[in-house]
C-alpha atoms as a PDB file:
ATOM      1  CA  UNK A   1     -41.307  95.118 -82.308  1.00  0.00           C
ATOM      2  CA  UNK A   2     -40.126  95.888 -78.913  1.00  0.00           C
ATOM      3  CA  UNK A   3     -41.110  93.647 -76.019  1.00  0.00           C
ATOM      4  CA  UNK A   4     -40.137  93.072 -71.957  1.00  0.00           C
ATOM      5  CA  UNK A   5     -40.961  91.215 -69.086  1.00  0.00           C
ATOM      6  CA  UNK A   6     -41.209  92.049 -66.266  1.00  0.00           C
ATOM      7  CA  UNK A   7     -41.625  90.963 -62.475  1.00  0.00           C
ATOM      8  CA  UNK A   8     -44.158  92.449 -59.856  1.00  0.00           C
ATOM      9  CA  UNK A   9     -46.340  90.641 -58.016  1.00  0.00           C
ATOM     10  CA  UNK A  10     -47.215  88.763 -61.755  1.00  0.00           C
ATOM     11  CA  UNK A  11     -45.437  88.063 -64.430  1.00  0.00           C
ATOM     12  CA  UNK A  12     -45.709  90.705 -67.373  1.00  0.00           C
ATOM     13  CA  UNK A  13     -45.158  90.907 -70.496  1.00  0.00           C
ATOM     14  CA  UNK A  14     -44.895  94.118 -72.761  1.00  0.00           C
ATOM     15  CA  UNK A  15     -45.087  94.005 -76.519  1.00  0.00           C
ATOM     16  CA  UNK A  16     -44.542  97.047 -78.346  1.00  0.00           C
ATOM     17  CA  UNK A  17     -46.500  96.718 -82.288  1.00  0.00           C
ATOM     18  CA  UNK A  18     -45.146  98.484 -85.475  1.00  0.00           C
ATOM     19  CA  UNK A  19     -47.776 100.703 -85.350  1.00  0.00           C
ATOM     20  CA  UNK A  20     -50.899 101.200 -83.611  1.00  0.00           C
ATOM     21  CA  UNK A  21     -53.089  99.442 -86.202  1.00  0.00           C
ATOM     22  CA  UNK A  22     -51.151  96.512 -86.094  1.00  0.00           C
ATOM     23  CA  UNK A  23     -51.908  96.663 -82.180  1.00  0.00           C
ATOM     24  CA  UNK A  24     -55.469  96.805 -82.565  1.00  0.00           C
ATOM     25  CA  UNK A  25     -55.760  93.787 -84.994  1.00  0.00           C
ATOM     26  CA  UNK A  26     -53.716  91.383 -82.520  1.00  0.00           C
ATOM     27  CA  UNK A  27     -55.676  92.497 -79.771  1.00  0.00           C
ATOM     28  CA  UNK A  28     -58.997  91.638 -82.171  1.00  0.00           C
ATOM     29  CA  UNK A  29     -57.398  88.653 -82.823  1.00  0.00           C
ATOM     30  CA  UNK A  30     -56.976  87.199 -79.231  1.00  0.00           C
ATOM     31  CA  UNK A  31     -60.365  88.628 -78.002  1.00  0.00           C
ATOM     32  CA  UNK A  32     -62.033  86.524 -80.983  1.00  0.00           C
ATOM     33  CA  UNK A  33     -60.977  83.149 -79.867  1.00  0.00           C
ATOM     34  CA  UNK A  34     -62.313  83.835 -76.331  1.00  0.00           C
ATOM     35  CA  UNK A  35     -59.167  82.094 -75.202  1.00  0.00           C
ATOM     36  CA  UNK A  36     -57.734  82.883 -71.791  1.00  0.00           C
ATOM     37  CA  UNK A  37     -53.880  80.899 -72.582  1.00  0.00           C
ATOM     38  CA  UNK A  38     -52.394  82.216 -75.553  1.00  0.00           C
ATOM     39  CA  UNK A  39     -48.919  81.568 -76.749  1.00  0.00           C
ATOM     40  CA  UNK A  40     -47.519  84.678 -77.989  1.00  0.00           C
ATOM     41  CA  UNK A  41     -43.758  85.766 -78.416  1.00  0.00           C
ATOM     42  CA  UNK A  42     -42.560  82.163 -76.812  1.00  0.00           C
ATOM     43  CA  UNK A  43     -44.925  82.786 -73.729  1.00  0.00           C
ATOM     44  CA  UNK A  44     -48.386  81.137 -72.443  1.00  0.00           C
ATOM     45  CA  UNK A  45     -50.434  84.680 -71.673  1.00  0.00           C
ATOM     46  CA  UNK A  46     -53.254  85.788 -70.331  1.00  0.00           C
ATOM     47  CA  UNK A  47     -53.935  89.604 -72.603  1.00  0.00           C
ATOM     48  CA  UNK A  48     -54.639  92.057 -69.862  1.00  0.00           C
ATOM     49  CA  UNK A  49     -55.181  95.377 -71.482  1.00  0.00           C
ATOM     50  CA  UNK A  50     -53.650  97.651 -74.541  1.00  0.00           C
ATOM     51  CA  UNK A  51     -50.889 100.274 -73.338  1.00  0.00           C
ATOM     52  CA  UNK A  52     -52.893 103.320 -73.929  1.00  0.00           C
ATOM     53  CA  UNK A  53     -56.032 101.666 -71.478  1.00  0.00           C
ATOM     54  CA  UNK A  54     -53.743 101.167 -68.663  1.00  0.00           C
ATOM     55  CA  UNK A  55     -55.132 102.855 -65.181  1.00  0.00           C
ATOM     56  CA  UNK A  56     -54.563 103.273 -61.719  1.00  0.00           C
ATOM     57  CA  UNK A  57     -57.333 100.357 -61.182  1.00  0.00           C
ATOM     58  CA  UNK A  58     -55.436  97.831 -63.559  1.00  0.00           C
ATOM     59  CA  UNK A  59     -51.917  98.700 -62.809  1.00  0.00           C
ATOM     60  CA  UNK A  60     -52.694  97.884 -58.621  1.00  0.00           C
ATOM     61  CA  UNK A  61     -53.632  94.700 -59.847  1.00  0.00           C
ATOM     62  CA  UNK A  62     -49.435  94.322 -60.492  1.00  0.00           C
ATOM     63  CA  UNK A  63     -48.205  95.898 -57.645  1.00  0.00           C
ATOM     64  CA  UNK A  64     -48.373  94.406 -54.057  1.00  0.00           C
ATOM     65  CA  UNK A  65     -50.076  96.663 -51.374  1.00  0.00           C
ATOM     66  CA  UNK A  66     -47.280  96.336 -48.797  1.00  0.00           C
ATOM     67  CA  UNK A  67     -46.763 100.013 -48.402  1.00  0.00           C
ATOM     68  CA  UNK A  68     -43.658  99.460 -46.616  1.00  0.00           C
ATOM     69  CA  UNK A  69     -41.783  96.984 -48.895  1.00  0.00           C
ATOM     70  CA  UNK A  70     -43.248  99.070 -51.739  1.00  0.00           C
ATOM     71  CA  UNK A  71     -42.465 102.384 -50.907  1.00  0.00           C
ATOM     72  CA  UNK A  72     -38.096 101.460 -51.173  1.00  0.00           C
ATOM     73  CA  UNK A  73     -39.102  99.408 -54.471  1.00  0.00           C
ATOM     74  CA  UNK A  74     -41.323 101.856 -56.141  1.00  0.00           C
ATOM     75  CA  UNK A  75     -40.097 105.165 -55.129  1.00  0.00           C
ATOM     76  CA  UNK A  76     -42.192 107.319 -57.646  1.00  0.00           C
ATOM     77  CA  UNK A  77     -45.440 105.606 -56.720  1.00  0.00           C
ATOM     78  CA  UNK A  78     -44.966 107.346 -53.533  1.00  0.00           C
ATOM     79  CA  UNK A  79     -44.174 111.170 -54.125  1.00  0.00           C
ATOM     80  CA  UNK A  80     -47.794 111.944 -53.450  1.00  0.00           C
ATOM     81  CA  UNK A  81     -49.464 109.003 -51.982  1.00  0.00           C
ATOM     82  CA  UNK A  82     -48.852 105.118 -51.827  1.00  0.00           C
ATOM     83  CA  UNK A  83     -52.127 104.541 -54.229  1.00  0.00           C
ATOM     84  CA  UNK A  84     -50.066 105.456 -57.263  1.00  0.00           C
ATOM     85  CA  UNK A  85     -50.188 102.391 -59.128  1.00  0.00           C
ATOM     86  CA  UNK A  86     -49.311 103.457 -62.490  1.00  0.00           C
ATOM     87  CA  UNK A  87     -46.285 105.556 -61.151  1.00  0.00           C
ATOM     88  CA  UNK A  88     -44.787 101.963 -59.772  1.00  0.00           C
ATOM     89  CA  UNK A  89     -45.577 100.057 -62.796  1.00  0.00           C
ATOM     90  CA  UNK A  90     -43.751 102.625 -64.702  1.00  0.00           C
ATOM     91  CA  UNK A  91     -41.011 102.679 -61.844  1.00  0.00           C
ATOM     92  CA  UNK A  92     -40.530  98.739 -62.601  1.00  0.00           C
ATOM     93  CA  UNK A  93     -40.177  99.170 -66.224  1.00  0.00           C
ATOM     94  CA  UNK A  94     -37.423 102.339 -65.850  1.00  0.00           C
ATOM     95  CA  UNK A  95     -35.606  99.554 -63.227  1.00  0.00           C
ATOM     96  CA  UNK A  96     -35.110  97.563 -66.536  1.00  0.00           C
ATOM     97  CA  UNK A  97     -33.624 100.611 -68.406  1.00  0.00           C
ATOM     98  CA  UNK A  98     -37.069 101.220 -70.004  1.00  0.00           C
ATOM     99  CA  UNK A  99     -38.975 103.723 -70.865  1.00  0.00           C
ATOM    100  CA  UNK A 100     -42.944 104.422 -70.632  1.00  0.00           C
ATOM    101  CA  UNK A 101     -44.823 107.417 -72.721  1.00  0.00           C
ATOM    102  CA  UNK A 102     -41.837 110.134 -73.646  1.00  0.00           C
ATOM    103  CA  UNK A 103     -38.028 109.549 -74.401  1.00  0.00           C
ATOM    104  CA  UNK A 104     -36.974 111.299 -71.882  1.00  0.00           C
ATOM    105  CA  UNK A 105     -33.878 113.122 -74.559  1.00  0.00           C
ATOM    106  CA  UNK A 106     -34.677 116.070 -75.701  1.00  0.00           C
ATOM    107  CA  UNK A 107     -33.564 116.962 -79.533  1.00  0.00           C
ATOM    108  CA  UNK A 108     -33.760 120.518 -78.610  1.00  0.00           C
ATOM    109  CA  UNK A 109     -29.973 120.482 -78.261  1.00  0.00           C
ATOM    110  CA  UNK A 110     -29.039 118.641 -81.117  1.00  0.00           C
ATOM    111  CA  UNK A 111     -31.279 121.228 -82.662  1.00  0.00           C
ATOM    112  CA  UNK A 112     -29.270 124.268 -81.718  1.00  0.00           C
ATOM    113  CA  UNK A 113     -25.776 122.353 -81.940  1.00  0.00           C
ATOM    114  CA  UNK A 114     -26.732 121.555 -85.801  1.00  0.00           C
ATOM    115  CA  UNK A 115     -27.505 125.439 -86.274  1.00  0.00           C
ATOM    116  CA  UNK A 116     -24.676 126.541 -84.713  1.00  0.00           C
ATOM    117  CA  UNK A 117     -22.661 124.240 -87.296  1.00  0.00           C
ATOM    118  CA  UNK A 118     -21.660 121.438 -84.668  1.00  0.00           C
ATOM    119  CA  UNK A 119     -22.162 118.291 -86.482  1.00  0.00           C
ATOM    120  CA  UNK A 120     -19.810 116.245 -84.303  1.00  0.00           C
ATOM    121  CA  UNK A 121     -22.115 117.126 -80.888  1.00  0.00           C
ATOM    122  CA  UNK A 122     -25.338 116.904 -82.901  1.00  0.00           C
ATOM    123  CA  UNK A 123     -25.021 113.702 -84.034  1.00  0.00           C
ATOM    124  CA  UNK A 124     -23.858 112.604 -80.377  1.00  0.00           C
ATOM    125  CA  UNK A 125     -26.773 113.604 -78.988  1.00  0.00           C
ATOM    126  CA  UNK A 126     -28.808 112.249 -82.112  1.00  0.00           C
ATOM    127  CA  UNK A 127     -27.436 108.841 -80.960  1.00  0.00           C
ATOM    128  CA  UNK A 128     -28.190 108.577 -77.866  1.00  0.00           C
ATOM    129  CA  UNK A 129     -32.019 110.252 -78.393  1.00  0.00           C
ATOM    130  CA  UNK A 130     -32.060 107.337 -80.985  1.00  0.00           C
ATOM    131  CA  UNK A 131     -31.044 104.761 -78.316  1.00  0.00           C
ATOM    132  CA  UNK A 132     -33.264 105.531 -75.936  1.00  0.00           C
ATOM    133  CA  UNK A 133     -36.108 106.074 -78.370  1.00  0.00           C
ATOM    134  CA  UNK A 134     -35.629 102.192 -78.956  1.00  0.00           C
ATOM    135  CA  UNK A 135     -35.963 101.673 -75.466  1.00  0.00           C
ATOM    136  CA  UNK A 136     -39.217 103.732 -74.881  1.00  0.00           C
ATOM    137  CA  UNK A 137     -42.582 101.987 -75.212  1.00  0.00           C
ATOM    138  CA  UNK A 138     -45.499 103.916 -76.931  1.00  0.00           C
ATOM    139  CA  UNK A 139     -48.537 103.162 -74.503  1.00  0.00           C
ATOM    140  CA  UNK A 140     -50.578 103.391 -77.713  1.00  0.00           C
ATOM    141  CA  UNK A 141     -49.249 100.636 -79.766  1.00  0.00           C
ATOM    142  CA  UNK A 142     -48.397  98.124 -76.752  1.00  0.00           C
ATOM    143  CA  UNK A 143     -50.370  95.482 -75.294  1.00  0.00           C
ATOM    144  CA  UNK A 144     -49.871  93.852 -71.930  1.00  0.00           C
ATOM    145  CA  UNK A 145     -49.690  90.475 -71.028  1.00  0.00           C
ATOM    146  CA  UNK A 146     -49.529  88.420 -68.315  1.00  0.00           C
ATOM    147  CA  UNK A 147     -47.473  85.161 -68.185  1.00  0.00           C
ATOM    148  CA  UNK A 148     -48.936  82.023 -67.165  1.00  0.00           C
END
């Protein structure tokens, strides 16, 4: 399980599940209680959505509307236009050294270098595809919290 908090204008917190089943059934479980302040992972939260339902319309809920203190904070959010809420959110969780979606390593190299009989440069880049895959959330098996 893989979790973070972060800061924007609320307090979040991102909890990566084993798998996506096991995603669902917490989710289930909150929603059946009908209560607003849970304590999960050593937090009072507030569930706000699963990974994979996260919009533009949700994620500007996080992010103030300031466009100038935004646009130096959240620089993605504003390659086309300063309503790119989901860009920023994602821009706050690569500040932490976090991934969203994709690892961003490629194993097409360790591919090749393994082929070509390289072992020593294939496993390097192995590594660090394998660090960074434990640093990337999968949209579909987090849910998103907010701290109370």
């Amino acid at each position: 399980m893989k979790q973070l908090e972060i800061k924007t204008n609320k307090r979040l917190l991102i909890v990566e599940y084993e798998t996506e089943a096991e995603s669902a059934i917490e989710w289930a479980l909150m929603h059946a209680f009908k209560n607003p302040n849970i304590v999960n992972h050593g937090h009072k939260v507030k569930p706000i959505c699963n990974g994979s339902d996260l919009t533009n319309e949700i994620a500007k809920g996080f992010i103030p509307i300031d466009e100038k203190g935004a646009r130096t904070k959240y620089p993605k959010a504003f390659l086309i236009s300063y309503k790119r809420f989901l860009n920023a959110f994602i821009d706050v969780i690569e500040s932490k050294g976090w991934y969203w979606g994709e690892n961003p390593v490629s194993l097409e190299r360790e591919k090749i270098y393994r082929n070509m009989g390289d072992i020593f440069k294939a496993d390097g880049i192995f590594k660090v595809w394998q660090e960074s895959e434990s640093r990337t959330f999968k949209p579909d098996q987090c849910l998103i919290f907010e701290i109370l």
